[in-house]
Protein backbone atom coordinates (compact mmCIF):
# COMPACT_ATOMS: atom_id res chain seq x y z
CA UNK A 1 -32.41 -73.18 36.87
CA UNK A 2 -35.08 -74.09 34.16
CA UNK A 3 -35.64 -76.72 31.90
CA UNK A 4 -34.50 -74.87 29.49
CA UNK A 5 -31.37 -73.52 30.59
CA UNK A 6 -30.39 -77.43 31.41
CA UNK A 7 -30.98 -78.29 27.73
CA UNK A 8 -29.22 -75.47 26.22
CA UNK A 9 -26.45 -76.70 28.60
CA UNK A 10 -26.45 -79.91 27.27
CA UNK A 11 -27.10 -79.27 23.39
CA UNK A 12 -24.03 -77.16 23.84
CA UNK A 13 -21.43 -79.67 24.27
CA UNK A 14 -22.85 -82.03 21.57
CA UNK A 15 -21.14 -82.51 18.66
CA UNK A 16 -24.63 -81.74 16.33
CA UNK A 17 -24.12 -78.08 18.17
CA UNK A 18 -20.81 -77.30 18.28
CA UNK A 19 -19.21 -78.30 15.06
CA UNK A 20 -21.42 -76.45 12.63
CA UNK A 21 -20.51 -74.07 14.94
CA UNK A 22 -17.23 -73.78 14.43
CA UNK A 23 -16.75 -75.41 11.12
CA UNK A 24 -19.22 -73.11 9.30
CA UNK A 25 -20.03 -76.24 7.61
CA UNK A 26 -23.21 -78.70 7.97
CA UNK A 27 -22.33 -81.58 9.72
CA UNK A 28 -23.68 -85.35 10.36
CA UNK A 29 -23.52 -87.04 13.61
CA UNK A 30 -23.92 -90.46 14.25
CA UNK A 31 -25.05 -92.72 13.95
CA UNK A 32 -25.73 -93.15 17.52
CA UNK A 33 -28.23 -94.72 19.30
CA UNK A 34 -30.70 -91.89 20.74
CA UNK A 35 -31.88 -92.80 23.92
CA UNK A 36 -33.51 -89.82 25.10
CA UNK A 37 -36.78 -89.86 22.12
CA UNK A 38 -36.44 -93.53 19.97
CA UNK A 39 -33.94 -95.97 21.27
CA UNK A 40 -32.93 -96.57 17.42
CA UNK A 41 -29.88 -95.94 15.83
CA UNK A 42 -30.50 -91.98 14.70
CA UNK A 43 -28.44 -89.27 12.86
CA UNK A 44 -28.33 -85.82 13.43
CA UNK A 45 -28.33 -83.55 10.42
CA UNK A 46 -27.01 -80.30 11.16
CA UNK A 47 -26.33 -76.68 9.28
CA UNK A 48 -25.66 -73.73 10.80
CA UNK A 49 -27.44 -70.46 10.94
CA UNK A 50 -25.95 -67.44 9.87
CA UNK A 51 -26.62 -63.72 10.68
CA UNK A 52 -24.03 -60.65 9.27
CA UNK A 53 -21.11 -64.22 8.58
CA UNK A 54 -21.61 -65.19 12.34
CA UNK A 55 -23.13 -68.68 13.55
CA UNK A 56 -26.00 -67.85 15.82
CA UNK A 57 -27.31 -71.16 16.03
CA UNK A 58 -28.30 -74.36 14.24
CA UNK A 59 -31.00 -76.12 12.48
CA UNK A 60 -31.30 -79.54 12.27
CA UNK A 61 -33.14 -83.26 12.03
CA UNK A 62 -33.14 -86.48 13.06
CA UNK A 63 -33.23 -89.44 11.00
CA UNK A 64 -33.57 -93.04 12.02
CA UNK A 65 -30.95 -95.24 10.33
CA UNK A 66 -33.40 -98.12 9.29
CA UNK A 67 -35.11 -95.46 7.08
CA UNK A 68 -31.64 -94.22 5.70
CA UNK A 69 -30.48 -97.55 4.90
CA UNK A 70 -33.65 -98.52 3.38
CA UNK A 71 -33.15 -95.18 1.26
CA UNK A 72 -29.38 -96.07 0.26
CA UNK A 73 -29.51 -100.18 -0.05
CA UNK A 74 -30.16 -100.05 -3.90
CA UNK A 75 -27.58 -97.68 -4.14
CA UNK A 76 -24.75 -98.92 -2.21
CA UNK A 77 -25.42 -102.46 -4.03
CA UNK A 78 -24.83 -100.55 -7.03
CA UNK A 79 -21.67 -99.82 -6.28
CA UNK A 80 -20.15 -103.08 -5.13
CA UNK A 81 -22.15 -106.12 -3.32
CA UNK A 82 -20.78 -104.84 0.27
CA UNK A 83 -20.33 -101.50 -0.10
CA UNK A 84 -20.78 -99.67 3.20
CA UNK A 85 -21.45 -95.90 4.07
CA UNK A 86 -19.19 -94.98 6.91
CA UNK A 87 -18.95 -91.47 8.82
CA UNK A 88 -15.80 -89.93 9.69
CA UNK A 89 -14.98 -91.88 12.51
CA UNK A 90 -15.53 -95.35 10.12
CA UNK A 91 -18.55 -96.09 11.86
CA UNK A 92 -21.18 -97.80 9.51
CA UNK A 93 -24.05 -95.89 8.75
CA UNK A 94 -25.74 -97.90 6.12
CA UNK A 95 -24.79 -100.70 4.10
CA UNK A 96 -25.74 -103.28 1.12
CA UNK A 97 -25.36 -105.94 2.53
CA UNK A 98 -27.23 -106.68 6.09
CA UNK A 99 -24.15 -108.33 8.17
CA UNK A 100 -22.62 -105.02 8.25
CA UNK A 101 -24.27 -103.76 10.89
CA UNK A 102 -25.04 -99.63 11.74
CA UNK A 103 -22.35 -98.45 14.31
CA UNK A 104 -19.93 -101.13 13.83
CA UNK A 105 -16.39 -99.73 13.68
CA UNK A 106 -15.46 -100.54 9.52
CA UNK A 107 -12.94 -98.33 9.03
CA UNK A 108 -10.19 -97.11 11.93
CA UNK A 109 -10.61 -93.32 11.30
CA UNK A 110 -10.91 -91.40 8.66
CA UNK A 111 -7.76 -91.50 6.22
CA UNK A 112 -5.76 -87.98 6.58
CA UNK A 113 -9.21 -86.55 8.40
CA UNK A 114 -9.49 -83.91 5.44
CA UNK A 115 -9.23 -87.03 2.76
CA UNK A 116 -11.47 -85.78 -0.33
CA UNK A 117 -9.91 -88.29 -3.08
CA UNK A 118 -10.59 -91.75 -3.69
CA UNK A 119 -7.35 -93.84 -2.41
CA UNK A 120 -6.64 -97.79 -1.26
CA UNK A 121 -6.28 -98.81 2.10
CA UNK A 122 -6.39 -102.65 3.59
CA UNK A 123 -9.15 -103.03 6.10
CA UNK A 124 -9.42 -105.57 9.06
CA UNK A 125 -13.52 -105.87 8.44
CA UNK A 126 -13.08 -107.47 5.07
CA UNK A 127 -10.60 -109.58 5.87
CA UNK A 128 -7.30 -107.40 5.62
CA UNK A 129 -7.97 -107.44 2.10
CA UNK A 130 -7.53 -103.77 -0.10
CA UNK A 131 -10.21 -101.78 0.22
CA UNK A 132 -11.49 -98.13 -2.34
CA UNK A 133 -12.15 -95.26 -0.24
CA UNK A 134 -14.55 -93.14 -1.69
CA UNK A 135 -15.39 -89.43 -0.05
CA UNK A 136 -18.71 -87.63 -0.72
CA UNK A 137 -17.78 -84.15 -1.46
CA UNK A 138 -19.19 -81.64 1.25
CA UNK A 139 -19.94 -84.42 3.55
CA UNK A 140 -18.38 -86.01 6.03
CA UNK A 141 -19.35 -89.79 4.76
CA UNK A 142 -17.44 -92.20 2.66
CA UNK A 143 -18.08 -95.47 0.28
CA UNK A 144 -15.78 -98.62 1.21
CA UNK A 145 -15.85 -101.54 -0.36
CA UNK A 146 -13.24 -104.24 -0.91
CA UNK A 147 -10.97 -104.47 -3.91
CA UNK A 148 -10.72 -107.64 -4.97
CA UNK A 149 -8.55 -107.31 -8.08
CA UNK A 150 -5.84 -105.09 -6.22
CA UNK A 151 -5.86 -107.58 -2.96
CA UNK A 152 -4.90 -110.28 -5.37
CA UNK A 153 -1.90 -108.58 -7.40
CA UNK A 154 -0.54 -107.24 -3.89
């Protein structure tokens, strides 16, 4: 067997490969720490490519978290002083404040997996208080950050 048959083996049961796949849909994965190439904390962008409304492979890119959340910081602070990006397991992948650290669990799964409106939940990380969920449309990331107004009246 060749090199390359091993790492078409192996791309194929990644989740970078196979959910574009079958979701049709471009997908993010991670973050993760990548220790084949950097030993960072990476994230796979992926789309797939189609050919007569068939997948027939993917296209994608790696992108090391440092650089994302130096990207997003200003943004995320924006929003609310510790707003956090989390993917669609809850996993931080950037945040506004630097003790929220990149892969921590934030969030215990994704709220109804499918969630695409903003909603309340209470969250462990910031101290069981209320927290606003906030889905990016078309991706699978959210905004969290902890309500302190609600928390109080509840």
């Amino acid at each position: 067997m060749s090199v390359i048959e091993d790492v078409g083996k192996i791309c194929a049961r990644r989740e970078w490969f196979t959910v574009p796949l079958q979701t049709r849909r471009p997908h993010i994965a991670g973050p993760y720490v990548d220790y084949l190439c950097t030993d960072e904390y990476t994230m796979t962008i992926t789309t797939p490519i189609m050919s007569s409304g068939q997948p027939v492979g993917v296209a994608g890119a790696d992108i090391l978290v440092a650089s994302l959340e130096s990207l997003l910081e200003e943004a995320l602070s924006a929003i609310h002083p510790e707003a956090v990006l989390v993917n669609r397991h809850g996993r931080i992948v950037a945040a506004a404040d630097s003790h929220f650290a990149a892969g921590t669990l934030m969030a215990p799964g994704w709220p109804g997996q499918e969630q695409n409106a903003p909603l309340s939940l209470r969250s462990a990380a910031f101290g069981s208080e209320t927290v606003q969920w906030q889905p990016i449309p078309g991706l699978p990331l959210a905004v969290i950050y902890p309500d302190y107004i609600r928390s109080q009246k509840n």
